[in-house]
C-alpha atoms as a PDB file:
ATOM      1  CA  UNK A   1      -6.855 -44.550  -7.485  1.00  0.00           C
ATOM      2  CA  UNK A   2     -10.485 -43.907  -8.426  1.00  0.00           C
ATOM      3  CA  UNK A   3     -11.563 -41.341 -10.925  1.00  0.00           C
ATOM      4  CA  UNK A   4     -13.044 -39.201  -7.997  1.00  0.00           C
ATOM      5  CA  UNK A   5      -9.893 -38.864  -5.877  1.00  0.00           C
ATOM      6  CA  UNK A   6      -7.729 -38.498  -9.412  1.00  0.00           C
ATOM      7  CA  UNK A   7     -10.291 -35.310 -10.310  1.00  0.00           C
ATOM      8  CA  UNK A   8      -9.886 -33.938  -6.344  1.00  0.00           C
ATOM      9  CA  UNK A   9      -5.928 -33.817  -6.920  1.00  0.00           C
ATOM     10  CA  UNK A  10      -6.570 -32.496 -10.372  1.00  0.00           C
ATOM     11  CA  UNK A  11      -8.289 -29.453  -8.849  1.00  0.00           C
ATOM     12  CA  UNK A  12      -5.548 -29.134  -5.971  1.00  0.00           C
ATOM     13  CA  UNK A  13      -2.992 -26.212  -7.436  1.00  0.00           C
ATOM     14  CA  UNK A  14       1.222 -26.632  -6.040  1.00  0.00           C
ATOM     15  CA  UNK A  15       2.625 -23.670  -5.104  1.00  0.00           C
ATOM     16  CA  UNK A  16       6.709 -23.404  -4.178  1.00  0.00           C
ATOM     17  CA  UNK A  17       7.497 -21.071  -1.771  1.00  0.00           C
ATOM     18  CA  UNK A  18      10.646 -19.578  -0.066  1.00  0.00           C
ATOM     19  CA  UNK A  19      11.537 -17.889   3.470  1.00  0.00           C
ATOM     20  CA  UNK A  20      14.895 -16.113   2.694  1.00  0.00           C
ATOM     21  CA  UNK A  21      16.726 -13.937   4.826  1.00  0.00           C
ATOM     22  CA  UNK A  22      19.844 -13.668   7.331  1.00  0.00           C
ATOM     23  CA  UNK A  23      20.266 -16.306  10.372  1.00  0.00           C
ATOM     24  CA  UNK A  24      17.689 -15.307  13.299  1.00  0.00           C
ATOM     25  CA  UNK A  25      15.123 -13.150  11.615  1.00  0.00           C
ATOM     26  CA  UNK A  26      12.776 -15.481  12.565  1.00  0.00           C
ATOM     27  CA  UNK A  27      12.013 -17.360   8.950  1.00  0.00           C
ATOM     28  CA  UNK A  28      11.290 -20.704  10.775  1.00  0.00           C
ATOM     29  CA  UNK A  29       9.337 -19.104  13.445  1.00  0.00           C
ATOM     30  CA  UNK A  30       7.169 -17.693  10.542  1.00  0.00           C
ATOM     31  CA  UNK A  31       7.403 -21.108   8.827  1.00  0.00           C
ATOM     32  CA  UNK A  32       5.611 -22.953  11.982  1.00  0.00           C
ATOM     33  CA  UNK A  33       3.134 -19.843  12.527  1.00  0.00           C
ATOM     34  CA  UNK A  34       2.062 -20.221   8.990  1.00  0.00           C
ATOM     35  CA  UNK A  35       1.673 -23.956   8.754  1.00  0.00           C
ATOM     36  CA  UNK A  36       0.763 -25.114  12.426  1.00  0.00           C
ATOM     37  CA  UNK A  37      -0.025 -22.318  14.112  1.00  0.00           C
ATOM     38  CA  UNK A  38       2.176 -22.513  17.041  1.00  0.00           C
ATOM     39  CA  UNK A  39       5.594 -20.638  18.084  1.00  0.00           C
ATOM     40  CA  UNK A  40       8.636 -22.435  19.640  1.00  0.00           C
ATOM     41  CA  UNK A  41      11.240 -20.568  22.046  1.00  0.00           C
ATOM     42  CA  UNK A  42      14.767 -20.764  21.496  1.00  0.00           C
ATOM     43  CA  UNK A  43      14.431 -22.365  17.858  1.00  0.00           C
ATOM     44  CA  UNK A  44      17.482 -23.795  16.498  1.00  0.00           C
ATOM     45  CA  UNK A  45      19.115 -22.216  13.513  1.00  0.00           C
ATOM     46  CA  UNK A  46      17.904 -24.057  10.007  1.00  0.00           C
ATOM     47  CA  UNK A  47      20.874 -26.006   8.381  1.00  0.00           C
ATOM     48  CA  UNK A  48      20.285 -26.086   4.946  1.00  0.00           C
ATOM     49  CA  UNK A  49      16.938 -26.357   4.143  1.00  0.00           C
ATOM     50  CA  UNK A  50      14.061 -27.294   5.739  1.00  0.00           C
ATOM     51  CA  UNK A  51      10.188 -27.242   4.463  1.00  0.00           C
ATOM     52  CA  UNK A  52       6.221 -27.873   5.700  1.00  0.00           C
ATOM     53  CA  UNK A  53       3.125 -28.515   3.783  1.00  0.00           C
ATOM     54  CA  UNK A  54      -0.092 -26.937   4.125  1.00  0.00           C
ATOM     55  CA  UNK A  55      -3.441 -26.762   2.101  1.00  0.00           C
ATOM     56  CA  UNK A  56      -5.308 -23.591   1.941  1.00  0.00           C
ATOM     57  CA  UNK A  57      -8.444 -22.609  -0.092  1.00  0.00           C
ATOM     58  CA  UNK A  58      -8.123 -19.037  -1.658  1.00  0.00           C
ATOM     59  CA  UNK A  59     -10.519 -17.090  -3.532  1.00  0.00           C
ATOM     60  CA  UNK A  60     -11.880 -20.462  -4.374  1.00  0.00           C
ATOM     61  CA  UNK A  61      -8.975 -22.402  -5.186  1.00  0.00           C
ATOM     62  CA  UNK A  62      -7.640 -25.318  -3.907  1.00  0.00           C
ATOM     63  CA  UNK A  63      -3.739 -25.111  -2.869  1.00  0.00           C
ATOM     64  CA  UNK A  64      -1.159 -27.046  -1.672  1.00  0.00           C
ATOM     65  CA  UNK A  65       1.630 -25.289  -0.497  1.00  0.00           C
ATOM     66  CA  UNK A  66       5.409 -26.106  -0.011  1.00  0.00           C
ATOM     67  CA  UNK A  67       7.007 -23.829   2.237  1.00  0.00           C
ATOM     68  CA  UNK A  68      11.052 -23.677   2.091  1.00  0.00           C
ATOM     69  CA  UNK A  69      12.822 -22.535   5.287  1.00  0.00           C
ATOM     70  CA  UNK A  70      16.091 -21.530   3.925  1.00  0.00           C
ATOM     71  CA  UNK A  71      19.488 -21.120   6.506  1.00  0.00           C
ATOM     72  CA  UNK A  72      20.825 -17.642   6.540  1.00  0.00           C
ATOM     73  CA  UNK A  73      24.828 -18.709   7.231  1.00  0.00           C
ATOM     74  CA  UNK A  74      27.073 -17.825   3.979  1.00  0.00           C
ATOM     75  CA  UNK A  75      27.861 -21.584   3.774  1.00  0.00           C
ATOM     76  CA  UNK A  76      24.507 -22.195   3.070  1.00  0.00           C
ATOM     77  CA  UNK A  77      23.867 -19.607   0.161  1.00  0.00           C
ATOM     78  CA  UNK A  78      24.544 -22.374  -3.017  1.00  0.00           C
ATOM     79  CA  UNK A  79      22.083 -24.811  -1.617  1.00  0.00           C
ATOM     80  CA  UNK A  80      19.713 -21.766  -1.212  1.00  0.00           C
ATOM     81  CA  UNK A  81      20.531 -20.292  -4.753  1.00  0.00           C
ATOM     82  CA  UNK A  82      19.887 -23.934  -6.728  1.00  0.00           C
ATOM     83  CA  UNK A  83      16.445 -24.450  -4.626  1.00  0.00           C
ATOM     84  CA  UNK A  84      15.065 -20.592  -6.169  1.00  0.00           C
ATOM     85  CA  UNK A  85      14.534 -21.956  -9.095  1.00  0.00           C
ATOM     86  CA  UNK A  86      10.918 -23.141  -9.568  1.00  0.00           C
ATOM     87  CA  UNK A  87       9.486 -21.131  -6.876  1.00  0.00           C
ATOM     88  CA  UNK A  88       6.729 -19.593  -7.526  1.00  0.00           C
ATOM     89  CA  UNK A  89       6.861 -16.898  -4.482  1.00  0.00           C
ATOM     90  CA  UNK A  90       9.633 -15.917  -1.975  1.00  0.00           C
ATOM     91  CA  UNK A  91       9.054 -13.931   1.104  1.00  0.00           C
ATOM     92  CA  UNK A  92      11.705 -12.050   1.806  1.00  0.00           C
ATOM     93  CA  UNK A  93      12.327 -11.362   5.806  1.00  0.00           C
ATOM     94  CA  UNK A  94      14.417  -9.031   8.255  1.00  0.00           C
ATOM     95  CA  UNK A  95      14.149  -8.299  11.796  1.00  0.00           C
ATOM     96  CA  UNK A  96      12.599  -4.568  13.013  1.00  0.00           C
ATOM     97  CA  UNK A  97      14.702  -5.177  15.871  1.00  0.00           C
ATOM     98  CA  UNK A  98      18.047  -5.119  14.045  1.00  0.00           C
ATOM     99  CA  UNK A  99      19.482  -2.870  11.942  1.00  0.00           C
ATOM    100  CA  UNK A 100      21.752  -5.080  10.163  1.00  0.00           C
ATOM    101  CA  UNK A 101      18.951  -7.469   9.078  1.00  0.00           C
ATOM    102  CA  UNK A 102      18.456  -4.895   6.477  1.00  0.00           C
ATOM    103  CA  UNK A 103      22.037  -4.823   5.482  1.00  0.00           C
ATOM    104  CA  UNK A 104      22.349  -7.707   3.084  1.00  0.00           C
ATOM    105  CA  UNK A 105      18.984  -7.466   1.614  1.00  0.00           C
ATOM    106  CA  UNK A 106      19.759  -6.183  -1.600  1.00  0.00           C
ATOM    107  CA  UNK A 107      22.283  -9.052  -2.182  1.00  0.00           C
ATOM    108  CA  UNK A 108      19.303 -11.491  -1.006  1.00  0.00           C
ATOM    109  CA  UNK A 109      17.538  -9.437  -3.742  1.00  0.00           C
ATOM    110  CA  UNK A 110      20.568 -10.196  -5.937  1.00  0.00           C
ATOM    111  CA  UNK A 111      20.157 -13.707  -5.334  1.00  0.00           C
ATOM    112  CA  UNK A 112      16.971 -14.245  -6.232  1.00  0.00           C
ATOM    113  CA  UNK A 113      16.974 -12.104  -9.314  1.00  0.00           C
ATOM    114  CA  UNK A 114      19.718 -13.548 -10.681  1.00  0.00           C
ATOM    115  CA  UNK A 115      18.674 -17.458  -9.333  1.00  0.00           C
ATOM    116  CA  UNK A 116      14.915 -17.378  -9.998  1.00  0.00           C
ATOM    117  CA  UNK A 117      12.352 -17.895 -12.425  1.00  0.00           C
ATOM    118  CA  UNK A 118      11.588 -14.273 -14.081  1.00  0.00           C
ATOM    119  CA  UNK A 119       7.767 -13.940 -13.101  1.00  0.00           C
ATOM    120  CA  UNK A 120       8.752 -15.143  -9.252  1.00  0.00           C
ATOM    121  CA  UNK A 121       6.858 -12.858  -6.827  1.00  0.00           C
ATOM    122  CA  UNK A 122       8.392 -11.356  -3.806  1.00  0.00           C
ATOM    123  CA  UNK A 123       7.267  -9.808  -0.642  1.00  0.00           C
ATOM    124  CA  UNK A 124       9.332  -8.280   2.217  1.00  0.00           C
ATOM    125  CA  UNK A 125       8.482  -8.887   5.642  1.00  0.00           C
ATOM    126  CA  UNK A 126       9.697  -7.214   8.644  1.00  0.00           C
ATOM    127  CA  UNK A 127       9.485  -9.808  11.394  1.00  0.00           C
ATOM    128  CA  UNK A 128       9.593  -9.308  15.378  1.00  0.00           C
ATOM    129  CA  UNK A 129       6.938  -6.648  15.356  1.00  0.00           C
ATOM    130  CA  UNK A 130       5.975  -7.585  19.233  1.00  0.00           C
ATOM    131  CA  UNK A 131       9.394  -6.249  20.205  1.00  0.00           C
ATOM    132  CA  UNK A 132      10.237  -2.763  21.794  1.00  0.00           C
ATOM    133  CA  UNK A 133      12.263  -0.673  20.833  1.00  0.00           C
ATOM    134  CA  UNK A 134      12.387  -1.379  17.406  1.00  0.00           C
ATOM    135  CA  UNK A 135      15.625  -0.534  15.493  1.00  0.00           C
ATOM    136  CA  UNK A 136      14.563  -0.608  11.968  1.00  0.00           C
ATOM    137  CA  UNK A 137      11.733   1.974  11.281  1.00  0.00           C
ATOM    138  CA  UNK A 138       8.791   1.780   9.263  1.00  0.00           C
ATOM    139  CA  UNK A 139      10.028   4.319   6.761  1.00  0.00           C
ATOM    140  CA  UNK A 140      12.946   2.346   6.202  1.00  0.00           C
ATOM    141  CA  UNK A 141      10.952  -0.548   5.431  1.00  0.00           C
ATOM    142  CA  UNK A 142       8.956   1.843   3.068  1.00  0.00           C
ATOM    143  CA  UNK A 143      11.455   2.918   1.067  1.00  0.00           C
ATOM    144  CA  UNK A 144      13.023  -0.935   0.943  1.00  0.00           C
ATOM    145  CA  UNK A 145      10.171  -1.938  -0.745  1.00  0.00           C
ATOM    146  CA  UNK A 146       9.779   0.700  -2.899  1.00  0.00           C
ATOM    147  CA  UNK A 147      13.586   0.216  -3.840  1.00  0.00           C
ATOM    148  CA  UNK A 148      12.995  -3.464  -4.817  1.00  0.00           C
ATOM    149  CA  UNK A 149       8.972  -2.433  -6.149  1.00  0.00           C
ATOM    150  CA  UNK A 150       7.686  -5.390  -4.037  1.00  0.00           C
ATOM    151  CA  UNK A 151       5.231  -5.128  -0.969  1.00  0.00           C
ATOM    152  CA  UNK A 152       6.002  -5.233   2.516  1.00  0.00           C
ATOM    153  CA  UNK A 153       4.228  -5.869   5.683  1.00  0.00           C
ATOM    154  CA  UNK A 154       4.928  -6.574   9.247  1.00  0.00           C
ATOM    155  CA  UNK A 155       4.511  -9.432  11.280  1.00  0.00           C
ATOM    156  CA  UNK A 156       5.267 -11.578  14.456  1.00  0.00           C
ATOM    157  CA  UNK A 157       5.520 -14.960  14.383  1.00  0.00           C
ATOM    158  CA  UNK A 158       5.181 -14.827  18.251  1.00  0.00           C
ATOM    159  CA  UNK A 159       1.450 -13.394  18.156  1.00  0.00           C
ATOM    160  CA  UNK A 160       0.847 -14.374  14.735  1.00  0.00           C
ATOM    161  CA  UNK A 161       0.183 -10.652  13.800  1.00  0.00           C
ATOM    162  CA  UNK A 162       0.015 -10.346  10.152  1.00  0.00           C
ATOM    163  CA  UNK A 163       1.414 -14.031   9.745  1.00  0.00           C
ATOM    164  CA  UNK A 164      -1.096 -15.699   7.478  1.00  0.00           C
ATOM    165  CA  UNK A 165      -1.987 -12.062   5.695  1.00  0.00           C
ATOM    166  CA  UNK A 166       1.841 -12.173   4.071  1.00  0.00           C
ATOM    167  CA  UNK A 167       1.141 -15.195   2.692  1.00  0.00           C
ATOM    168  CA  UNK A 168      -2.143 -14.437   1.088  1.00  0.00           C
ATOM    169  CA  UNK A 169      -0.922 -11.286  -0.222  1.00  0.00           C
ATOM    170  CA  UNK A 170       1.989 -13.169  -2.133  1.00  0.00           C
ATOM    171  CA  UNK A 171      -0.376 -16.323  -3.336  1.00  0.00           C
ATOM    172  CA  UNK A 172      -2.919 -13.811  -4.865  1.00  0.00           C
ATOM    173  CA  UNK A 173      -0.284 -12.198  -6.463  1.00  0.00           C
ATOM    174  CA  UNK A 174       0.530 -15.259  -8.145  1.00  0.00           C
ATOM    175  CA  UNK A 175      -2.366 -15.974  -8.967  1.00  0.00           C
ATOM    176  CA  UNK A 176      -3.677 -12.904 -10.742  1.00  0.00           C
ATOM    177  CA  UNK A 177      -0.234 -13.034 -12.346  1.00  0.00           C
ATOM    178  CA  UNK A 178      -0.950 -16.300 -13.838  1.00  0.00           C
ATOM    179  CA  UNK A 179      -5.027 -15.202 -15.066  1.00  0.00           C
ATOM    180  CA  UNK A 180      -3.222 -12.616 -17.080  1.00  0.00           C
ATOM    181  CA  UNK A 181      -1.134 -15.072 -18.357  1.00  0.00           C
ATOM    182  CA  UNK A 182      -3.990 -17.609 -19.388  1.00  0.00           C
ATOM    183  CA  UNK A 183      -5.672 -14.396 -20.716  1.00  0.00           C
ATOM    184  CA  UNK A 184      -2.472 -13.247 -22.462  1.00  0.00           C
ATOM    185  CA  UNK A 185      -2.029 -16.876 -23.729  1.00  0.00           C
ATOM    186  CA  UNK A 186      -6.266 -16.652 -24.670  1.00  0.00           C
ATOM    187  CA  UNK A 187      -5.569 -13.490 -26.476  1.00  0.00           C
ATOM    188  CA  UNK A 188      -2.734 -14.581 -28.981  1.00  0.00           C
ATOM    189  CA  UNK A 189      -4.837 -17.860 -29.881  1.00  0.00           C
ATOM    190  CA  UNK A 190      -7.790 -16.381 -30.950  1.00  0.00           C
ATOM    191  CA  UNK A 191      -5.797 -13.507 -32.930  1.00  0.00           C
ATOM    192  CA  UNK A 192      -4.197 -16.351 -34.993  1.00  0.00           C
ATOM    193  CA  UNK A 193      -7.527 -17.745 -35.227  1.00  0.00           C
ATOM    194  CA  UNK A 194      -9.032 -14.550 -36.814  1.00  0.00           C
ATOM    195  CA  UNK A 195      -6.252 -13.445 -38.635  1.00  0.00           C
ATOM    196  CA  UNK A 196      -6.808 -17.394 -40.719  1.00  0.00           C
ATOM    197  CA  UNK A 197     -10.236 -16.977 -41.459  1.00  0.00           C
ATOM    198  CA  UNK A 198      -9.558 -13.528 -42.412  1.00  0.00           C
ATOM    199  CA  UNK A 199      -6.815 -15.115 -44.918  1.00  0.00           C
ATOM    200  CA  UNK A 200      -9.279 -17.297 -46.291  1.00  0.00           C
ATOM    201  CA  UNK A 201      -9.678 -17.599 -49.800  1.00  0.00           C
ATOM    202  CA  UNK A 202     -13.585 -16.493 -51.400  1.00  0.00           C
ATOM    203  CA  UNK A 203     -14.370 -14.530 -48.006  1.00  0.00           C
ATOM    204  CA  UNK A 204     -17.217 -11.579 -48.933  1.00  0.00           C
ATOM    205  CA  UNK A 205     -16.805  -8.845 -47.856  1.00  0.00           C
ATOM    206  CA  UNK A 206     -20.030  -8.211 -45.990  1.00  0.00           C
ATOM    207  CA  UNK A 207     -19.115 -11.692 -43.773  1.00  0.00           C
ATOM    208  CA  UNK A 208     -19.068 -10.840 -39.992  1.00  0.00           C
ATOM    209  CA  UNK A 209     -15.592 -10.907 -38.915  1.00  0.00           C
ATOM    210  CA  UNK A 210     -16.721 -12.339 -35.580  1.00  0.00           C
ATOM    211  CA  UNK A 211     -16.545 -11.490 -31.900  1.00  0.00           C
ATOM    212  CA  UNK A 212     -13.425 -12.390 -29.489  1.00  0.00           C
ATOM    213  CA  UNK A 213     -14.710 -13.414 -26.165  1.00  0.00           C
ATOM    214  CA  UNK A 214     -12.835 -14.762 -23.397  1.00  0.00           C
ATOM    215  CA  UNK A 215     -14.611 -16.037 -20.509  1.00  0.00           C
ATOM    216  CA  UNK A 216     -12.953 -17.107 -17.074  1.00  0.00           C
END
């Protein structure tokens, strides 16, 4: 591999992500929205785990995304557990057009607090918004999210509405998550730094203590 392609996938970031949810909420329907832009009648039911690639560029980063289309059965639920760990964002998905789609989700919540890293971010997405009548409302969905303190949006992976929005909503999340890390990180560096020289022995007293600067 030459130096140029070796500094091209240097400056390409992976990100892990998760569809979790019950069985028919539509997470692999949103899977193939997101990542080829097409919708498939009559999909069959994941078993297991299935995932896609795509590359995106986001507020000028490069990123490579692996999206994990998790099965919603019970039988499923240890394979789905041991593959949270390491994600970096999970979307979290029911159905607006039925009202127990909404049941379980605090035990998918459970799940992934209990299975996943600590600074994994979430989003809940109500899928099948083309549909009428819908059976979930969007208060309900409301007060989910503020139960859980994650966002929510709607979407439908039939249309595409609000498909590729979800997903940009969770990657900048991580993203600013992680600057504030770096920052964090910056931060404790340079305080060490200052409080050496400060420590130093035959400092004057009129010496300039210095500035901290961070630059992004």
């Amino acid at each position: 591999m030459s130096n140029s392609e070796t500094d091209k996938s240097d400056k390409i970031k992976t990100l892990k992500l998760m569809l979790i949810g019950d069985a028919a909420v539509g997470k692999s329907s949103i899977m193939y929205r997101y990542t080829m832009n097409s919708f498939k009648l009559n999909m069959l039911g994941t078993a297991g785990i299935d995932f896609k690639k795509k590359e995106i560029e986001i507020d000028d980063n490069k990123i490579k995304i692996i999206l994990y289309d998790t099965a919603g059965h019970d039988r499923f639920r240890k394979i789905i557990k041991n593959h949270c760990k390491g994600a970096n964002g999970i979307v979290l998905v029911y159905d607006i057009g039925e009202e127990k789609s909404i049941e379980r989700l605090s035990s998918w919540m459970n799940d992934i607090q209990e299975n996943s890293d600590p600074d994994v971010e979430v989003i809940l997405v109500g899928n099948k918004a083309d549909i009428t009548p819908r059976k979930v409302t969007e208060q309900e969905g409301l007060e989910l999210s503020m139960k859980f303190n994650i966002p929510i949006i709607e979407t439908s992976a039939k249309t595409g509405q609000n498909v590729e929005e979800a997903f940009n909503i969770l990657i900048k999340k991580i993203l600013k998550k992680e600057k504030v890390e770096i920052f964090k990180t910056s931060e404790s560096k340079e305080d060490i730094k200052i409080k050496q020289i400060k420590s130093l022995p035959g400092k004057r007293k009129d010496d300039h203590d210095g500035c901290k600067c961070i630059i992004f």
